[in-house]
PDB file of N, CA and C in Angstrom:
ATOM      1  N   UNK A   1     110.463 229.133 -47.686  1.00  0.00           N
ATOM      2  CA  UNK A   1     109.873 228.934 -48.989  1.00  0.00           C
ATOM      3  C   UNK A   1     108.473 228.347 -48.859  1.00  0.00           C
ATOM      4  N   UNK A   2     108.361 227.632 -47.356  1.00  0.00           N
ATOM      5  CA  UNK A   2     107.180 226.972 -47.832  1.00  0.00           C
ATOM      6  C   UNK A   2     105.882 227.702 -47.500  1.00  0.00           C
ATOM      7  N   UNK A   3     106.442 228.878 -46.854  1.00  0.00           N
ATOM      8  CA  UNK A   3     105.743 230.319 -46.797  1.00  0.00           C
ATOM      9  C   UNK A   3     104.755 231.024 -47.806  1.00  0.00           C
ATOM     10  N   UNK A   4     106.027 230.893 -48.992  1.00  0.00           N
ATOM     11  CA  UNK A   4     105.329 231.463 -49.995  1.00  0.00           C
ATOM     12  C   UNK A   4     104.449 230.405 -50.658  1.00  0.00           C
ATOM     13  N   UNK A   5     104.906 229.358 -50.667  1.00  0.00           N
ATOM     14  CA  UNK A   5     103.375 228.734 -50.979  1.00  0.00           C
ATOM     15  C   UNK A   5     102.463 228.093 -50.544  1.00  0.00           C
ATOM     16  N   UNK A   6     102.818 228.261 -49.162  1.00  0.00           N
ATOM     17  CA  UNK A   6     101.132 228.560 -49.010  1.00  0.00           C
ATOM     18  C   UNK A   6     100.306 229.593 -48.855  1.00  0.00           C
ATOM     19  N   UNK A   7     100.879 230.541 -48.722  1.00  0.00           N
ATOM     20  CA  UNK A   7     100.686 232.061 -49.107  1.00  0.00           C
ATOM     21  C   UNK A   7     100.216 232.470 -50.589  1.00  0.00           C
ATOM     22  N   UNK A   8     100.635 231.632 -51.441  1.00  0.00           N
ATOM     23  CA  UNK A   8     100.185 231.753 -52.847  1.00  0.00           C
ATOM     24  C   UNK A   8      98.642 231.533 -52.828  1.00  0.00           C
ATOM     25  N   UNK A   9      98.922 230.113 -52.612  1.00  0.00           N
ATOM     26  CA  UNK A   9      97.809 229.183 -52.550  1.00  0.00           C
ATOM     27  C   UNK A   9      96.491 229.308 -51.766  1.00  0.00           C
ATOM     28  N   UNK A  10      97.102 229.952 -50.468  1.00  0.00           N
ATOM     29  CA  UNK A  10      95.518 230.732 -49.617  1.00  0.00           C
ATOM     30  C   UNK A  10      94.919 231.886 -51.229  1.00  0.00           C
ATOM     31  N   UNK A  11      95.758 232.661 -51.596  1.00  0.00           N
ATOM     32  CA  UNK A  11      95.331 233.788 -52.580  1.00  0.00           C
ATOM     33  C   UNK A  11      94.759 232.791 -53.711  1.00  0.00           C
ATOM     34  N   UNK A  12      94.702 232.034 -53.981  1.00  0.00           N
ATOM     35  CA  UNK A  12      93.887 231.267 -55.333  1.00  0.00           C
ATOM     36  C   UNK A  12      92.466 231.084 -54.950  1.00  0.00           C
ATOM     37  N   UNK A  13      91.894 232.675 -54.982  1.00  0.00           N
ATOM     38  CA  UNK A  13      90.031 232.577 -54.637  1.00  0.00           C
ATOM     39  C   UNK A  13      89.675 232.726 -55.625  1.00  0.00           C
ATOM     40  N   UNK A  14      90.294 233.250 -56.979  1.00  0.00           N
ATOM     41  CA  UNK A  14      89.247 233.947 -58.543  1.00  0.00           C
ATOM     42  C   UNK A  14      89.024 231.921 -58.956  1.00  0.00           C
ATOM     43  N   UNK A  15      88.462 232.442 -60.151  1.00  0.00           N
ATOM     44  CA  UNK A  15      88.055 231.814 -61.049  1.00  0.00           C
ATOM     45  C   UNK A  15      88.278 232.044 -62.068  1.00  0.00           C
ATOM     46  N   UNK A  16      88.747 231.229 -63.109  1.00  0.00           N
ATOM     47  CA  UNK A  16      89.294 231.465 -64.218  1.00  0.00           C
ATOM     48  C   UNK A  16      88.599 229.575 -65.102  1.00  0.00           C
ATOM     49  N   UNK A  17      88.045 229.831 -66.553  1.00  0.00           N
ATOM     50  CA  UNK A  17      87.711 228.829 -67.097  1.00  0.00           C
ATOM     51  C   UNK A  17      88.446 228.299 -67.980  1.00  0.00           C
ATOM     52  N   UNK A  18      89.092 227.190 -68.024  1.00  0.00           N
ATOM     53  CA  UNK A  18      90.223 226.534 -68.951  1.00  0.00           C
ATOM     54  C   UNK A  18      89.110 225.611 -70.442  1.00  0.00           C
ATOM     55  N   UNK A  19      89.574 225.840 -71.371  1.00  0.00           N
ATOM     56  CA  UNK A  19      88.674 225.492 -72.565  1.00  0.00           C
ATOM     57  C   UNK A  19      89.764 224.410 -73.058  1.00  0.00           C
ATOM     58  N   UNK A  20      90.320 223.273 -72.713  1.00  0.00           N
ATOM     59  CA  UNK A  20      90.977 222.600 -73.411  1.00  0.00           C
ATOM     60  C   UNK A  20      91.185 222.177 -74.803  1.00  0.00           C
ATOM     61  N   UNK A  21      92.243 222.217 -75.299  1.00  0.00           N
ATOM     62  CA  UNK A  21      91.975 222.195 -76.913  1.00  0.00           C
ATOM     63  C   UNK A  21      92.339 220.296 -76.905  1.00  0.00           C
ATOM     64  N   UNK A  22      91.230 220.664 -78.080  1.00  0.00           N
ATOM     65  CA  UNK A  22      91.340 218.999 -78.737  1.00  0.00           C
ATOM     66  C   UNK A  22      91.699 218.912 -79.868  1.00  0.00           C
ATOM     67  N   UNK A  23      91.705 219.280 -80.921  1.00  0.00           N
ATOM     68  CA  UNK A  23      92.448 219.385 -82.409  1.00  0.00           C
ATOM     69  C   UNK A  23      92.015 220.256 -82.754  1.00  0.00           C
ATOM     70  N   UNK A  24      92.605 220.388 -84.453  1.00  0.00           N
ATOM     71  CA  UNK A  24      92.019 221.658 -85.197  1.00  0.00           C
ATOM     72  C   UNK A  24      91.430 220.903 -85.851  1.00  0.00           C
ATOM     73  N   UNK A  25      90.159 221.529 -86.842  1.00  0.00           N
ATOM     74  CA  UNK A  25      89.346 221.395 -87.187  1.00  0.00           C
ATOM     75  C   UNK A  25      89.757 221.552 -89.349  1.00  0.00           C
ATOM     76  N   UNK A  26      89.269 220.834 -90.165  1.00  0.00           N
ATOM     77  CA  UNK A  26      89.696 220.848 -91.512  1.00  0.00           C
ATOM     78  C   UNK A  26      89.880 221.977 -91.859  1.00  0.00           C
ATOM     79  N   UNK A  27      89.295 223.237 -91.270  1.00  0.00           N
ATOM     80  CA  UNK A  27      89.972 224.390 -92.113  1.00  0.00           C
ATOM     81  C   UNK A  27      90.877 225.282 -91.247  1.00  0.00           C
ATOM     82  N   UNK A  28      91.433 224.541 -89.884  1.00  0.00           N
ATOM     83  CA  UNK A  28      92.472 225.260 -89.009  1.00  0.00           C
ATOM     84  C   UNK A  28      92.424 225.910 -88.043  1.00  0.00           C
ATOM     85  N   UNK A  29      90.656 225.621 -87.594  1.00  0.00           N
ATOM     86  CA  UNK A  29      90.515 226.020 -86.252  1.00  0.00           C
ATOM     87  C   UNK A  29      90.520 225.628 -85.173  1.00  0.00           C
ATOM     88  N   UNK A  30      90.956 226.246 -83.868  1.00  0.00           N
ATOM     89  CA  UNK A  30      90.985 224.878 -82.653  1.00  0.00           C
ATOM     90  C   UNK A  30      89.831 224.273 -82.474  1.00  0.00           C
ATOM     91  N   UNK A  31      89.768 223.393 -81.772  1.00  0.00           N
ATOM     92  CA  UNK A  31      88.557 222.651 -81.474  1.00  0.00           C
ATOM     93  C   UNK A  31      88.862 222.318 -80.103  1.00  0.00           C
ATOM     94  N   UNK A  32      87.742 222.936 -79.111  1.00  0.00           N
ATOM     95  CA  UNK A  32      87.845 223.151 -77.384  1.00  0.00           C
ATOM     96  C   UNK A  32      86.841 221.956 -77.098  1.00  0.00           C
ATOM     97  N   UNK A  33      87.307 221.056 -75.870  1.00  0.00           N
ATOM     98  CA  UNK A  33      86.314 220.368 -75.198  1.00  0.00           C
ATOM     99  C   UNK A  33      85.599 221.228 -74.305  1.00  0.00           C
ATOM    100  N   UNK A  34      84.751 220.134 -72.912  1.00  0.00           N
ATOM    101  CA  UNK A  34      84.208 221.511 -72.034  1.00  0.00           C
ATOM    102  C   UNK A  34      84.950 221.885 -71.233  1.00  0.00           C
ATOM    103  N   UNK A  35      84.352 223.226 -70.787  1.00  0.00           N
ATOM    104  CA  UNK A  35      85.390 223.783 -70.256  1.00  0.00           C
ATOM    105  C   UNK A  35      85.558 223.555 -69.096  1.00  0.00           C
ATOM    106  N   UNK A  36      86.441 223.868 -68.298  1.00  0.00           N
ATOM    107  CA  UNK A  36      86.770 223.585 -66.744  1.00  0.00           C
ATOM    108  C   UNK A  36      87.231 224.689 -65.848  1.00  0.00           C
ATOM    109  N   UNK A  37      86.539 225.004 -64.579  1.00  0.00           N
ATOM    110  CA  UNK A  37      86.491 225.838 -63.564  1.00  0.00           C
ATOM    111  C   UNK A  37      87.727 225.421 -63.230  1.00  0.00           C
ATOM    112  N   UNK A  38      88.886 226.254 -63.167  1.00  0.00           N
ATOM    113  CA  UNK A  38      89.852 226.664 -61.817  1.00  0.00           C
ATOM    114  C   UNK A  38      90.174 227.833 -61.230  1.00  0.00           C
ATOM    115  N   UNK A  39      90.630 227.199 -59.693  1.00  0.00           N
ATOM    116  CA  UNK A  39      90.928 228.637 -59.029  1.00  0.00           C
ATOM    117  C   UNK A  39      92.220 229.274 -59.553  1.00  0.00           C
ATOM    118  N   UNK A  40      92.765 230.427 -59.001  1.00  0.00           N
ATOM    119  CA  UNK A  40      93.700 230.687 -59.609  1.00  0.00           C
ATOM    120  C   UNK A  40      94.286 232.571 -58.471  1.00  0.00           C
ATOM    121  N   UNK A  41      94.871 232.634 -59.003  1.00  0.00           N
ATOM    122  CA  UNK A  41      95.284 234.248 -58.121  1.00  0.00           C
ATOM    123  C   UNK A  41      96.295 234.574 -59.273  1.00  0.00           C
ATOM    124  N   UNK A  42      95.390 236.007 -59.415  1.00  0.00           N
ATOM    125  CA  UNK A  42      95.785 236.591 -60.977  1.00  0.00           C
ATOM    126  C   UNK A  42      96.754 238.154 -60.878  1.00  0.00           C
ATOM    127  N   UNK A  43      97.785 238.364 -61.584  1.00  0.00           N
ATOM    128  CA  UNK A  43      98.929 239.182 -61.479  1.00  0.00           C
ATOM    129  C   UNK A  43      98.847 240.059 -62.854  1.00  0.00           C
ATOM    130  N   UNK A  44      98.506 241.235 -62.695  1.00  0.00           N
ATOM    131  CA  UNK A  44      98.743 241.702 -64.043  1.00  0.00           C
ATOM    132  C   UNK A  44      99.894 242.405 -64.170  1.00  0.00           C
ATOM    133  N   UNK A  45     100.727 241.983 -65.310  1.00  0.00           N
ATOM    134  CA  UNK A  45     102.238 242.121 -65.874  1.00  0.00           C
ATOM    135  C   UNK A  45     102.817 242.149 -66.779  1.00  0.00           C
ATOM    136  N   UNK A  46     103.028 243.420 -67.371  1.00  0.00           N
ATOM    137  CA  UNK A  46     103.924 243.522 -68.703  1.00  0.00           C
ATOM    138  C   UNK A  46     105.104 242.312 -68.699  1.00  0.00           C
ATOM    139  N   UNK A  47     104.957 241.074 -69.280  1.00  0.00           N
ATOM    140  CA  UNK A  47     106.420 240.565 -69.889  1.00  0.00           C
ATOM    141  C   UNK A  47     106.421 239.559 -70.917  1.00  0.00           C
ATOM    142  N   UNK A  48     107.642 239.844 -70.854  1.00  0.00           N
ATOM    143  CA  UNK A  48     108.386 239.050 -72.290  1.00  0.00           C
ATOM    144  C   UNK A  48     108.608 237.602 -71.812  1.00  0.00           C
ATOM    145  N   UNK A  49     107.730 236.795 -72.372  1.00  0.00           N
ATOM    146  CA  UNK A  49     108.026 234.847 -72.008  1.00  0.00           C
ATOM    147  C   UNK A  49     108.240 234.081 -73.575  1.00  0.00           C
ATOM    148  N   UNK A  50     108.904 233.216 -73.312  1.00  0.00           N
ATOM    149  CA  UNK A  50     109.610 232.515 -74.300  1.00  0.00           C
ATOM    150  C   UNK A  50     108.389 231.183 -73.852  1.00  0.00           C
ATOM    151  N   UNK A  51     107.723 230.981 -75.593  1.00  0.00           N
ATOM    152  CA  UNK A  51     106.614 230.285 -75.650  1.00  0.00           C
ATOM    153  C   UNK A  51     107.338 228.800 -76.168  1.00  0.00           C
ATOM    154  N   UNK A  52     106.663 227.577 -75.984  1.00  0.00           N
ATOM    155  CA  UNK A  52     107.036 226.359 -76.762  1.00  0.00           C
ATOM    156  C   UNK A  52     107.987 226.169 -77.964  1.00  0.00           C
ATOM    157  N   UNK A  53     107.242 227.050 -79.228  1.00  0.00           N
ATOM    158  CA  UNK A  53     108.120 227.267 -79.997  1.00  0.00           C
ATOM    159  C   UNK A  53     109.403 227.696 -79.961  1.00  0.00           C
ATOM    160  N   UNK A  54     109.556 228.759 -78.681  1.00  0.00           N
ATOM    161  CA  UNK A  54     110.803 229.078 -78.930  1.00  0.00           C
ATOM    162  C   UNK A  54     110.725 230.805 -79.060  1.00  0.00           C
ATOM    163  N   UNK A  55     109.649 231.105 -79.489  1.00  0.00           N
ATOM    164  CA  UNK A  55     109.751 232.348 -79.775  1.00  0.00           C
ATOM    165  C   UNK A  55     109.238 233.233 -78.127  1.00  0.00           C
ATOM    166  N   UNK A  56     109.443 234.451 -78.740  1.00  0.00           N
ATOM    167  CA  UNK A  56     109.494 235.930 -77.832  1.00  0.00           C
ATOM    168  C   UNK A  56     108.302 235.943 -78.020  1.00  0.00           C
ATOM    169  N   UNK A  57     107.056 236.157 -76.623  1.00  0.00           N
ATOM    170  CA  UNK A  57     105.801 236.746 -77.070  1.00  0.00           C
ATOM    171  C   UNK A  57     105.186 237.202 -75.596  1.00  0.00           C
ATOM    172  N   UNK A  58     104.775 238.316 -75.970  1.00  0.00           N
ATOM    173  CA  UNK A  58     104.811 239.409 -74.844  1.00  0.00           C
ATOM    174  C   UNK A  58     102.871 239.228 -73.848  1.00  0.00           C
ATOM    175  N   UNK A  59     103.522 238.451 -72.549  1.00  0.00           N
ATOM    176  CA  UNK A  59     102.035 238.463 -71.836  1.00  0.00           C
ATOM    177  C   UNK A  59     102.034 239.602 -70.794  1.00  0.00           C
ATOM    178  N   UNK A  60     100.298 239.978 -70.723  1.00  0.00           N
ATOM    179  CA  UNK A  60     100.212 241.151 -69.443  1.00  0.00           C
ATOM    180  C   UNK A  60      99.404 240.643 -68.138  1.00  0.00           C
ATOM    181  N   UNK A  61      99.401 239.398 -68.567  1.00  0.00           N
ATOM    182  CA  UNK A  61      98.634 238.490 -66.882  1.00  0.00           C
ATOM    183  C   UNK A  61      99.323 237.572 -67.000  1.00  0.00           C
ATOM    184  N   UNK A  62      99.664 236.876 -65.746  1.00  0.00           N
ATOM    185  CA  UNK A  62      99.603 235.830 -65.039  1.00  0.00           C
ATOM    186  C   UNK A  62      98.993 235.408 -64.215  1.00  0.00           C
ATOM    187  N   UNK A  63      98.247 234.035 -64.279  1.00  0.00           N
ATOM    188  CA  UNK A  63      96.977 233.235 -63.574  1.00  0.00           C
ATOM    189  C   UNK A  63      98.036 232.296 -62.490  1.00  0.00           C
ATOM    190  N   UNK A  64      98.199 231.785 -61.569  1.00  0.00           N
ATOM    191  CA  UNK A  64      98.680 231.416 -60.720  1.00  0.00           C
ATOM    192  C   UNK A  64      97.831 229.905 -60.412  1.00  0.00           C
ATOM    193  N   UNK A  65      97.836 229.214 -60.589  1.00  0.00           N
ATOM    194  CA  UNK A  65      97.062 227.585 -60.253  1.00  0.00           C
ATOM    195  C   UNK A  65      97.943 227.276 -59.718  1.00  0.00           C
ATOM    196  N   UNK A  66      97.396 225.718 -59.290  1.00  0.00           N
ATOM    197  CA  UNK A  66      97.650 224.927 -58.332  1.00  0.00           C
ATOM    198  C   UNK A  66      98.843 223.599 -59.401  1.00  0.00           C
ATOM    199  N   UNK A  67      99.435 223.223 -58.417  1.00  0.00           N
ATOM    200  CA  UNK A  67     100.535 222.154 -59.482  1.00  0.00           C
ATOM    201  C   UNK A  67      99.548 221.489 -60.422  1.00  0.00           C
ATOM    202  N   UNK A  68      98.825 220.682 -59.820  1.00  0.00           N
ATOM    203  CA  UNK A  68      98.285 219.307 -59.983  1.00  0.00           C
ATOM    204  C   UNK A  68      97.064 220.145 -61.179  1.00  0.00           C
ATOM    205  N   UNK A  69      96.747 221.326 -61.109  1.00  0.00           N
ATOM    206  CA  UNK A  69      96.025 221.845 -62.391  1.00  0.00           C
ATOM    207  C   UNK A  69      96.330 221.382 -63.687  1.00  0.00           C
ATOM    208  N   UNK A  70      95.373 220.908 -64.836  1.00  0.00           N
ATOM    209  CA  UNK A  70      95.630 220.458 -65.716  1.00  0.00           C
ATOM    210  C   UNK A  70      95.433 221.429 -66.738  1.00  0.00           C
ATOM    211  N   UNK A  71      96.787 222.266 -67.515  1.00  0.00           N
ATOM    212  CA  UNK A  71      96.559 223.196 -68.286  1.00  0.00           C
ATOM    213  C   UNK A  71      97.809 222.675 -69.789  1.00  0.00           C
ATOM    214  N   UNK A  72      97.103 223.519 -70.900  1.00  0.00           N
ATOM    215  CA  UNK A  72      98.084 223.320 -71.472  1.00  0.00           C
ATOM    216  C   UNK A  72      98.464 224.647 -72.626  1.00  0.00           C
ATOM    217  N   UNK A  73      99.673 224.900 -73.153  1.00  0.00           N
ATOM    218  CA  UNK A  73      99.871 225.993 -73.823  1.00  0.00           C
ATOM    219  C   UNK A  73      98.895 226.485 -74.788  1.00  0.00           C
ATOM    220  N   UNK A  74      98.154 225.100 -75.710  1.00  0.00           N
ATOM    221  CA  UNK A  74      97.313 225.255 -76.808  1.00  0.00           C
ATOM    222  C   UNK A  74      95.917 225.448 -75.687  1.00  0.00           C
ATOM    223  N   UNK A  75      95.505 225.282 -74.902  1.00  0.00           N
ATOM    224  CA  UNK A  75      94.000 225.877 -74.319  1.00  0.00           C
ATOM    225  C   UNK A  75      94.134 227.210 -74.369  1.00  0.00           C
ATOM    226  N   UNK A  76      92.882 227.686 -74.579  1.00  0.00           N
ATOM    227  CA  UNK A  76      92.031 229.122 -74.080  1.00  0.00           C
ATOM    228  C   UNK A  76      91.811 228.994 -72.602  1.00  0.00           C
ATOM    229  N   UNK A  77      92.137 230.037 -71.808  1.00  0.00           N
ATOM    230  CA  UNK A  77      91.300 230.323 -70.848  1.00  0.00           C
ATOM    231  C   UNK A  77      90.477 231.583 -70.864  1.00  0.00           C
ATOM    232  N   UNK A  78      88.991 231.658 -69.921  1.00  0.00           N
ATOM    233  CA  UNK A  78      88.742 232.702 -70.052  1.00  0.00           C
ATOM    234  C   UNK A  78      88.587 232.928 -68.496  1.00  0.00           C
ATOM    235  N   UNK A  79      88.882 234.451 -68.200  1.00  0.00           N
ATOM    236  CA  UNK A  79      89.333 235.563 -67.668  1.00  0.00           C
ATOM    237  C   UNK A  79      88.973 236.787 -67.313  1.00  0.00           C
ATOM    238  N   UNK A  80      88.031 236.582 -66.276  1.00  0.00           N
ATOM    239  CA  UNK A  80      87.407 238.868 -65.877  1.00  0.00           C
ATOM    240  C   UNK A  80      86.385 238.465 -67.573  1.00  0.00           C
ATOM    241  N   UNK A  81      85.949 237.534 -67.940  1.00  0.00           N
ATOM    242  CA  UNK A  81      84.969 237.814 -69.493  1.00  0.00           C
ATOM    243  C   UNK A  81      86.081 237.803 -70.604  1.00  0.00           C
ATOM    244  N   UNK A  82      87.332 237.212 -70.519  1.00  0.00           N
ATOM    245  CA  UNK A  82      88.013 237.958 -71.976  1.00  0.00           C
ATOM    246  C   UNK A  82      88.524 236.418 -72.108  1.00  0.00           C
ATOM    247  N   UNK A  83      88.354 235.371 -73.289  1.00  0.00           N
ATOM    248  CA  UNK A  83      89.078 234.123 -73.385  1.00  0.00           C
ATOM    249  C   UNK A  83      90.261 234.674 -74.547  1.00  0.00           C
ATOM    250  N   UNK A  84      91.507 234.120 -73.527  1.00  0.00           N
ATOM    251  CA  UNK A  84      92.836 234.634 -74.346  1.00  0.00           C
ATOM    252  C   UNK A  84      93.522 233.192 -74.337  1.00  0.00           C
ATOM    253  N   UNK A  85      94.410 232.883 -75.349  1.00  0.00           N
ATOM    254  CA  UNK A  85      95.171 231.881 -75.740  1.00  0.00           C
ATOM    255  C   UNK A  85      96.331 232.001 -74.770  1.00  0.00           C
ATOM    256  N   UNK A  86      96.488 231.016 -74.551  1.00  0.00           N
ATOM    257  CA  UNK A  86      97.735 230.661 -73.430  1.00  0.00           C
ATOM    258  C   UNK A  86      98.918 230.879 -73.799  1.00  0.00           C
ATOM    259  N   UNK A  87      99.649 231.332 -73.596  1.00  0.00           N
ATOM    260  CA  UNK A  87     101.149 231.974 -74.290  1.00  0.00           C
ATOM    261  C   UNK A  87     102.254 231.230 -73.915  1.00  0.00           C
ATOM    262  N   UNK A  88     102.666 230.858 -72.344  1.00  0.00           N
ATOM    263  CA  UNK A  88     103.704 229.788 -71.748  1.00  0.00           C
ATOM    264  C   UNK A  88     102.617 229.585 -70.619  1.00  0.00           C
ATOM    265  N   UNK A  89     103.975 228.430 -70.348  1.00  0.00           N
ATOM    266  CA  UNK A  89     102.916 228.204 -68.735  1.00  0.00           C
ATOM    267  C   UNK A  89     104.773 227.656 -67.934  1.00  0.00           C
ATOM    268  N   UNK A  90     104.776 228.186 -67.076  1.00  0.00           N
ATOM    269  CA  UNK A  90     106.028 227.931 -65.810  1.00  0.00           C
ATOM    270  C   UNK A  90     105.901 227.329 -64.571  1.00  0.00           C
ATOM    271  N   UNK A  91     106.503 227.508 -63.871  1.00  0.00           N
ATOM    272  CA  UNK A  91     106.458 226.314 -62.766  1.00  0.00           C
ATOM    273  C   UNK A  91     107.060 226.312 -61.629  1.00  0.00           C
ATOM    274  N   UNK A  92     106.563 226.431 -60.349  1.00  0.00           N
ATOM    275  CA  UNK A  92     107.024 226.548 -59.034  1.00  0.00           C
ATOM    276  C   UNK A  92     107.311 225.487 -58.538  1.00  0.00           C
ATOM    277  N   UNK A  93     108.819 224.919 -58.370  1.00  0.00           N
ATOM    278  CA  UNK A  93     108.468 223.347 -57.990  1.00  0.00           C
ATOM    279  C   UNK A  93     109.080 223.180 -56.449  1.00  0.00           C
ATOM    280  N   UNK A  94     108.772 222.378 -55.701  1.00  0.00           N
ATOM    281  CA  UNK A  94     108.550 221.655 -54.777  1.00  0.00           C
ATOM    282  C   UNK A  94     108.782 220.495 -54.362  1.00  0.00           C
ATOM    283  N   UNK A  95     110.034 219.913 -53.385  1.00  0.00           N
ATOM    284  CA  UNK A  95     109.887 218.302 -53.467  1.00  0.00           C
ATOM    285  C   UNK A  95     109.764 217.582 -55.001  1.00  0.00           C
ATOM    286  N   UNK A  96     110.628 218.432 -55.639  1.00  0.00           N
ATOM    287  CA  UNK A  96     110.679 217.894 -57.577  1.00  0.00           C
ATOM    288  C   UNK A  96     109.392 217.962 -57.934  1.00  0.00           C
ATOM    289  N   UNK A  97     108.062 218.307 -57.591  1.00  0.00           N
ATOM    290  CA  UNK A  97     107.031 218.383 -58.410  1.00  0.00           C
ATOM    291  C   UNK A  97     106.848 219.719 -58.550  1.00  0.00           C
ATOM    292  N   UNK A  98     105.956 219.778 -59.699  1.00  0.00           N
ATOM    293  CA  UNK A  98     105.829 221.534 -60.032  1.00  0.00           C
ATOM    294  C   UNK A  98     104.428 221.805 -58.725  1.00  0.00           C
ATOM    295  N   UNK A  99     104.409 222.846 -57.814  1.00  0.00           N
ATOM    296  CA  UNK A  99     103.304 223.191 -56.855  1.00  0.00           C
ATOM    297  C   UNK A  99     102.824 223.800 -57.026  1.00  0.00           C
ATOM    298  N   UNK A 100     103.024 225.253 -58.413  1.00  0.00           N
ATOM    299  CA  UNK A 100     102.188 226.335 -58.680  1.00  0.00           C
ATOM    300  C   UNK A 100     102.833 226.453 -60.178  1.00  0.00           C
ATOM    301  N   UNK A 101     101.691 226.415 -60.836  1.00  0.00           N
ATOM    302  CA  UNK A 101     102.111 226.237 -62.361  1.00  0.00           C
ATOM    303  C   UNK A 101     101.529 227.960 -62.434  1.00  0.00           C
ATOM    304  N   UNK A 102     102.227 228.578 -63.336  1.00  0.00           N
ATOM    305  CA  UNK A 102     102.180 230.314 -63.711  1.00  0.00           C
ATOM    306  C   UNK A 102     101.965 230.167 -65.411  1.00  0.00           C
ATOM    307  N   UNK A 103     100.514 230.645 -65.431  1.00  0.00           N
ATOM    308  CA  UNK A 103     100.364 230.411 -66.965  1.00  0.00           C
ATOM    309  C   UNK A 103     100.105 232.428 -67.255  1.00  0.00           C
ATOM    310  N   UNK A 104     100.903 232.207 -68.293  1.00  0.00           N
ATOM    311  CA  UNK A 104     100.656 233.325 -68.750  1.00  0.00           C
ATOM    312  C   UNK A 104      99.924 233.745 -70.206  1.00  0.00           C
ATOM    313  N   UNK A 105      98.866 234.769 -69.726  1.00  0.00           N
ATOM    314  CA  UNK A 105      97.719 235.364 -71.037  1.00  0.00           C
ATOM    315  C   UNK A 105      98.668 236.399 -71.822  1.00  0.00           C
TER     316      UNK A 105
END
């Protein structure tokens, strides 16, 4: 296992920009701090992930980071030029910590 991650983790050369959200704004829009460079190794994939809420909502990438990456469901990332809302985010864990968090666009 510990194969695959570091095998993951050599593959985390892209770049991908995380736009953290900070609240919404009086008429309901997010409101992003600045943004932040991470690496990442990106999977493109038809599937079906079960988001925070609870609900069914269908992503076609997965970005691959590092545990200790600080992401969260409500950020934008942007992506190859395209900033898409974060849909779930999952978790490769390790010695009980998560080692490769899998956020999916």
């Amino acid at each position: 296992m510990t194969i695959l991650f570091n095998s993951l983790k050599s593959w985390m050369n892209l770049t991908a920009v995380r736009k953290p959200y900070i609240k919404r704004s009086g008429t309901g829009a997010k409101v992003f701090g600045d943004s932040v460079n991470m690496d990442c190794y990106a999977e493109g994939k038809v599937q079906v992930v079960t988001n925070k809420e609870g609900k069914e909502v269908v992503s076609n990438k997965i970005l691959y980071v590092d545990g200790p990456t600080e992401i969260d469901e409500l950020d934008n990332v942007v992506f190859e030029g395209r900033e898409t809302e974060v849909k779930a985010i999952g978790y490769y864990y390790r010695n009980g910590q998560p080692d490769i968090k899998l956020v999916y666009l």
